[in-house]
Protein backbone atom coordinates (compact mmCIF):
# COMPACT_ATOMS: atom_id res chain seq x y z
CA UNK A 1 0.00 0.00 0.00
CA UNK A 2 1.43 3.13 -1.11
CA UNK A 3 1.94 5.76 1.68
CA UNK A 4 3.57 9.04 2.09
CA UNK A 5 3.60 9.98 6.19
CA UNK A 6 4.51 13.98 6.82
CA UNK A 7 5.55 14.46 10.58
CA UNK A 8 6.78 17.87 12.06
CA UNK A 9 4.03 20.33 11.75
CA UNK A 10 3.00 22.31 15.19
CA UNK A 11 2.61 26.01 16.81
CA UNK A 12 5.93 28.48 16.24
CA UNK A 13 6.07 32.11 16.43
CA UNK A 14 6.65 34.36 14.09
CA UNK A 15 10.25 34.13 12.70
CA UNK A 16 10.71 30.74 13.66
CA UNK A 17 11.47 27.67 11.95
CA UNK A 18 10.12 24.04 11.16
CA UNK A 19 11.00 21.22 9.39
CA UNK A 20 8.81 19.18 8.04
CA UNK A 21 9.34 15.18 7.38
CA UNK A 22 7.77 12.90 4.77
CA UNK A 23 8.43 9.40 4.24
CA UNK A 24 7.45 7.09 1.31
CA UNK A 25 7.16 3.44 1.59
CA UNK A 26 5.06 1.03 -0.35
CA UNK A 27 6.01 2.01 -3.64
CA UNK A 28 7.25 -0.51 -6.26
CA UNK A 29 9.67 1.67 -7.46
CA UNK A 30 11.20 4.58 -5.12
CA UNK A 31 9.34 7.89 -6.44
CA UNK A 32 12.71 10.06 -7.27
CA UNK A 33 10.86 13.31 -6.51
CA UNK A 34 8.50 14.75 -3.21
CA UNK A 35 6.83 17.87 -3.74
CA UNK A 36 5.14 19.88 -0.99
CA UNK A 37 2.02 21.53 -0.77
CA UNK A 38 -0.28 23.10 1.12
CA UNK A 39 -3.99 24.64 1.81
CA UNK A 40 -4.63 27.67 4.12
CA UNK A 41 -8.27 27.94 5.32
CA UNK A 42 -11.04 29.15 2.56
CA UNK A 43 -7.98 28.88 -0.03
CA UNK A 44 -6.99 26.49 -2.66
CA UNK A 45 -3.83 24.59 -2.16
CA UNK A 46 -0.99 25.70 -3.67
CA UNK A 47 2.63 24.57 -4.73
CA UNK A 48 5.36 25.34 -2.04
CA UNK A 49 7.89 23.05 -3.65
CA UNK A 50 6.54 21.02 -6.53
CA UNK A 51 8.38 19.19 -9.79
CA UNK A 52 7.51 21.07 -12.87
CA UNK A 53 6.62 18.16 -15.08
CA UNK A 54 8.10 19.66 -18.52
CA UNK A 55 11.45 19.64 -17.29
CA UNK A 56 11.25 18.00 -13.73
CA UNK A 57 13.19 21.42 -12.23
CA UNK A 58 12.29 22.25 -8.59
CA UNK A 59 10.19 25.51 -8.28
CA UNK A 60 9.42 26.85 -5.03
CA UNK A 61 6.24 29.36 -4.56
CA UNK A 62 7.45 33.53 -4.91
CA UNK A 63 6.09 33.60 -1.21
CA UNK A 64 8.41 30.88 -0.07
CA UNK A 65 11.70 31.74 -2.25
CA UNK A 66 14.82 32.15 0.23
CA UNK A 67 13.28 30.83 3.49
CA UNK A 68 12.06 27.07 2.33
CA UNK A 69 14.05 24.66 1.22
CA UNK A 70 13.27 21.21 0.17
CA UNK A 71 16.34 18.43 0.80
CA UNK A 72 16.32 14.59 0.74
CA UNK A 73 17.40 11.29 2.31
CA UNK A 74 17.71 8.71 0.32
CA UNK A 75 19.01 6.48 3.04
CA UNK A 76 16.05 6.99 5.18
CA UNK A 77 12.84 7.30 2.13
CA UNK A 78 12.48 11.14 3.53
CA UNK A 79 12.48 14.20 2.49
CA UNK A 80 12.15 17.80 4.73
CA UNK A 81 11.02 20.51 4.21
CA UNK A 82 13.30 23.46 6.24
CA UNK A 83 11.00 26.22 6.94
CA UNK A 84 13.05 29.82 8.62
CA UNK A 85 11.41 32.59 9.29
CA UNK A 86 7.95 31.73 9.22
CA UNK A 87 5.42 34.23 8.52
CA UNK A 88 1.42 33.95 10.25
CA UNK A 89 0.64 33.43 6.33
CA UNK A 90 2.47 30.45 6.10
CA UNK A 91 0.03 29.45 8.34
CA UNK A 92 -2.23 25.78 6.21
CA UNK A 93 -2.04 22.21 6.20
CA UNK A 94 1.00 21.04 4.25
CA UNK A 95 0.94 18.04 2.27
CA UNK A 96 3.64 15.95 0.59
CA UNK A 97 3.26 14.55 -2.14
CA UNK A 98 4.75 11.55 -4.93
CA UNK A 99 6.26 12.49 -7.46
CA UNK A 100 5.53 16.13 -6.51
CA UNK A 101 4.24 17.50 -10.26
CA UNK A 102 3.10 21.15 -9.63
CA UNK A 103 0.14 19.53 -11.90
CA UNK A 104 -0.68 16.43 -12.91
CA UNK A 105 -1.42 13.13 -10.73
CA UNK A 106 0.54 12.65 -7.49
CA UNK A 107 -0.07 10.11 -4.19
CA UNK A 108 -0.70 12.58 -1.64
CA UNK A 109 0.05 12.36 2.40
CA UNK A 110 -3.12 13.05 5.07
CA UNK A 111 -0.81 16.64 6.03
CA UNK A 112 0.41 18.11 8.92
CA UNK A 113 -0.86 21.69 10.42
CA UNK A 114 1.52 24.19 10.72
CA UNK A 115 0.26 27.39 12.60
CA UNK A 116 2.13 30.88 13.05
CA UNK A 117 1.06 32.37 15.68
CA UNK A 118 2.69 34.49 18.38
């Protein structure tokens, strides 16, 4: 059964930091890409750090750019998400998700809540 588990999401204050875990298993073959998503309340989710599918390049969100970063483990099936200097926007539910395609099908994780708050 193909799953993809995020861990890490909580309560941090304003200008703090997070990182966020998500951990494949039950795939036949080892997806080589994780994007990450996620949905604020009364919005639709958006890209954070998703795979564009015409060339399979990493593109991070404009809000995200410089304080996100996405990184991997092969050794462990995980990949973070390092989150610095967290804004109360950043506030949603972020989901992972296999292979990550900004559009286009993906297996997607049940998400973690991360909430900015002070």
């Amino acid at each position: 059964q193909v799953q993809l588990v995020e861990s890490g999401g909580g309560l941090v204050q304003p200008g703090g930091s997070l990182r966020l875990s998500c951990t494949a298993s039950g795939f036949t073959l080892e997806p080589d890409t994780i994007g990450w998503f996620r949905q604020a309340p009364g919005k639709e989710r958006e890209g954070v750090s998703c795979i564009s599918p015409s060339d399979g390049s990493t593109i991070y969100a404009d809000s995200v750019k410089g304080r996100f970063t996405i990184s991997k483990d092969n050794t462990k099936r995980t990949t973070y998400l390092q989150m610095s200097r967290l804004k109360p926007e950043d506030t949603a539910v972020y989901y992972c998700a296999a292979p990550g395609y900004c559009s286009g099908y993906n297996y997607w994780g049940q998400g973690t809540q991360v909430t900015v708050s002070s």
